[in-house]
Structures are given as structure tokens and as C-alpha cells.
C-alpha atoms as a PDB file:
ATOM      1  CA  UNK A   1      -5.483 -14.741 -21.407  1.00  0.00           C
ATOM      2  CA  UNK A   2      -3.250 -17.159 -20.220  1.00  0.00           C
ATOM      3  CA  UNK A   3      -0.204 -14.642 -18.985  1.00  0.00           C
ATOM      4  CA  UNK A   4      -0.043 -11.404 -17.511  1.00  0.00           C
ATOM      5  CA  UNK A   5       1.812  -9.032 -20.239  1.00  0.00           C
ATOM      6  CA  UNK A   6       2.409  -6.495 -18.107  1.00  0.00           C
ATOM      7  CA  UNK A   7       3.566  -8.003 -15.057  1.00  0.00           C
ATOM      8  CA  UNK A   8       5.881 -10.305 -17.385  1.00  0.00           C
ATOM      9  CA  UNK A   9       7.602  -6.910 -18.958  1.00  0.00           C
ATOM     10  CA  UNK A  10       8.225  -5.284 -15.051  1.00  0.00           C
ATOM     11  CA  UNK A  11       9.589  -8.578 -14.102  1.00  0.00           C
ATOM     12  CA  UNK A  12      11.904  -8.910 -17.660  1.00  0.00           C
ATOM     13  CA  UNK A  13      12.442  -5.193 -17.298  1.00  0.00           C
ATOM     14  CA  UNK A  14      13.633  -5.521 -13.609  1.00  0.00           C
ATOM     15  CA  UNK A  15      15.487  -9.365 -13.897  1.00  0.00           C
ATOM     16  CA  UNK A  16      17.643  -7.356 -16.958  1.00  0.00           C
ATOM     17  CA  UNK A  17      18.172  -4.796 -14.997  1.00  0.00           C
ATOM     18  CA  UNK A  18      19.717  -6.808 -11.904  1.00  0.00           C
ATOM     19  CA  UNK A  19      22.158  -8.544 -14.614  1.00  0.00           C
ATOM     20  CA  UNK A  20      23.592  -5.292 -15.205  1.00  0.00           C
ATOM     21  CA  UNK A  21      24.736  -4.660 -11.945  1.00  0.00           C
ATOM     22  CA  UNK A  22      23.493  -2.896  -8.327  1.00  0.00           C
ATOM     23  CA  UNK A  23      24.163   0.576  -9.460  1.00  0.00           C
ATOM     24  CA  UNK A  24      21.578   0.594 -12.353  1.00  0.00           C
ATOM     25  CA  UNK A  25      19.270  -1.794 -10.097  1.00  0.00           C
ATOM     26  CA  UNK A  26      19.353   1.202  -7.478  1.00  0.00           C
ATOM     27  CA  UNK A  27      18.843   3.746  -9.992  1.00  0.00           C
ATOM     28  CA  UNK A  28      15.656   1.579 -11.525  1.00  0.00           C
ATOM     29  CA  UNK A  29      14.503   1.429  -7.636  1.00  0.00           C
ATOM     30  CA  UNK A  30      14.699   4.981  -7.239  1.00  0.00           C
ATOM     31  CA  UNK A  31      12.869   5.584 -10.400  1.00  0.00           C
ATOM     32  CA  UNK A  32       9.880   3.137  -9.249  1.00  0.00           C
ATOM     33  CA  UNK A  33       9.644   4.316  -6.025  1.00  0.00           C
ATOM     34  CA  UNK A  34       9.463   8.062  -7.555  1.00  0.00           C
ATOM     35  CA  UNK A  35       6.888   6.990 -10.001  1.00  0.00           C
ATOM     36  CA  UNK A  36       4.834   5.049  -6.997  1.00  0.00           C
ATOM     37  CA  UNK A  37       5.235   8.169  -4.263  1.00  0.00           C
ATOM     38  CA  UNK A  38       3.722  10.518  -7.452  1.00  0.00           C
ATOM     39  CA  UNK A  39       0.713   8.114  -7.892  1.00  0.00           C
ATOM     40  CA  UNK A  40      -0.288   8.188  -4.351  1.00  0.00           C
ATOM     41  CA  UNK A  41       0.404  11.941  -4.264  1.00  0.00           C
ATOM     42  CA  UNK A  42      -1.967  12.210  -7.327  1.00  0.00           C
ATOM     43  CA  UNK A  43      -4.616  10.189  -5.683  1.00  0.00           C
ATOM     44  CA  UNK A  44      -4.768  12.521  -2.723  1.00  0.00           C
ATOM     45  CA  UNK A  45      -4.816  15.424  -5.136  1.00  0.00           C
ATOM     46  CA  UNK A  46      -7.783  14.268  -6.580  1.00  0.00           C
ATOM     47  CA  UNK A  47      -9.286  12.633  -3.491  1.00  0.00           C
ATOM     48  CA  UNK A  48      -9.330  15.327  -1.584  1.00  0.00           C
ATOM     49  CA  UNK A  49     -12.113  17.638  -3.176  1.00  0.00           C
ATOM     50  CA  UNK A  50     -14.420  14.880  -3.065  1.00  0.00           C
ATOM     51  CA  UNK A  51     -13.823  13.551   0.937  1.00  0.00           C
ATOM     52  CA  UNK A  52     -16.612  14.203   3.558  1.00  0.00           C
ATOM     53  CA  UNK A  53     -14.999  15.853   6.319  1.00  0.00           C
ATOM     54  CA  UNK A  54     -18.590  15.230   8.043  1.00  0.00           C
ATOM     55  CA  UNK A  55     -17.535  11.619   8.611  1.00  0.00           C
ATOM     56  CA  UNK A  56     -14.400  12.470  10.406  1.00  0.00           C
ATOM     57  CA  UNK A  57     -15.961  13.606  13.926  1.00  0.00           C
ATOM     58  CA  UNK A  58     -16.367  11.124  16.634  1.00  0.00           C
ATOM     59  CA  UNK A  59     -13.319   8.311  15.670  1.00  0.00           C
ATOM     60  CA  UNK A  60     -13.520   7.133  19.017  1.00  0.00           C
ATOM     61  CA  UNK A  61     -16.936   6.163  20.080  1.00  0.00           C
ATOM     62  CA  UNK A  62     -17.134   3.635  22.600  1.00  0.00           C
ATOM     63  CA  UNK A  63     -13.947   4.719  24.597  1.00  0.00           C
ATOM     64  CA  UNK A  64     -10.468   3.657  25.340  1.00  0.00           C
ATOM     65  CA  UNK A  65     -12.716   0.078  26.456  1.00  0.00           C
ATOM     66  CA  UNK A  66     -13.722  -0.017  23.241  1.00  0.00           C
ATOM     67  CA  UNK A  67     -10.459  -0.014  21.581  1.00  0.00           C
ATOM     68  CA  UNK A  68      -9.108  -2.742  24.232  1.00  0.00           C
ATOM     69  CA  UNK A  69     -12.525  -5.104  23.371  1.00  0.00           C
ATOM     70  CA  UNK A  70     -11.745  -5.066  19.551  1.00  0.00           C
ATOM     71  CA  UNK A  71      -8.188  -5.705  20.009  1.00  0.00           C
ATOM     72  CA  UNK A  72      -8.639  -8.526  22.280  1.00  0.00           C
ATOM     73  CA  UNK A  73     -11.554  -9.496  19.898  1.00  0.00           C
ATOM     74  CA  UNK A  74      -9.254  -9.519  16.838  1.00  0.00           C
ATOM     75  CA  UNK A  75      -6.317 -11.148  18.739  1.00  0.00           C
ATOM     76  CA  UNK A  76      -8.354 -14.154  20.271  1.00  0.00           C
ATOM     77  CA  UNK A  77      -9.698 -14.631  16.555  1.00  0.00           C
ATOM     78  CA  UNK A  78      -6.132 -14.862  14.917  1.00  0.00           C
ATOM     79  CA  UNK A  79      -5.227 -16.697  17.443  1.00  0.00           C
ATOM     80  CA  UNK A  80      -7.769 -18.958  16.977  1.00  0.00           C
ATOM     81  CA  UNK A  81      -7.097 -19.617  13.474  1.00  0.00           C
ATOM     82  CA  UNK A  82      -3.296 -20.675  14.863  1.00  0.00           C
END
């Protein structure tokens, strides 16, 4: 394919919508955000069964150093990409 069909509807959907005027723009941004809030809630609905609660003791094993040494770890890399 050369174009995306359904990101080119959302985007005609939503750039028609903004034409119209805020107060169906804000009514269309409600709706999404309803519609995106229910997805994740699904997800965790049906993620939840399945999880291994096993995997959820020990989330800090090497110490408040630890968590200081990765930080600084992941900061002096970022910053070395600068």
C-alpha cells in the first residue's frame, strides 16, 4: 500500500470535525478519549487472569544504590548522545 486508510479517515474525520467548530471538536475528544480509557480498561480485564503475580516480589534488588547507579547510568548516556 502506498497510504494508510485508516489513519487518513481519523485525520479527515477529525480535520471535518474542527471546521465545524470547538464545541463538536470537544464532544469528538470526549468520545475518543472514552473509547481509548475503555480499551485500556479492556486490556486489564483480560490481562489480568493471565499475569504472574510470582514475578512481582523483590522490585528492588540491589538497593536504593542501585536505583541511583542506573539513573546516573541512563543520564550520563543521554547526555552523551547531546
Amino acid at each position: 500500500g502506498y497510504m494508510n486508510l485508516p489513519a487518513f479517515a481519523i485525520i479527515w474525520v477529525i480535520g471535518s470535525m474542527l471546521t465545524y467548530g470547538t464545541k463538536e471538536s470537544s464532544l469528538l475528544n470526549t468520545i475518543l478519549v472514552f473509547i481509548k480509557v475503555l480499551a485500556i480498561i479492556i486490556f486489564i480485564v483480560i490481562a489480568v487472569p493471565h499475569a504472574n503475580f510470582d514475578n512481582w516480589s523483590d522490585f528492588n534488588p540491589y538497593g536504593y544504590k542501585g536505583i541511583i547507579t542506573g539513573s546516573a547510568t541512563l543520564i550520563l548516556a543521554y547526555v552523551g548522545f547531546d
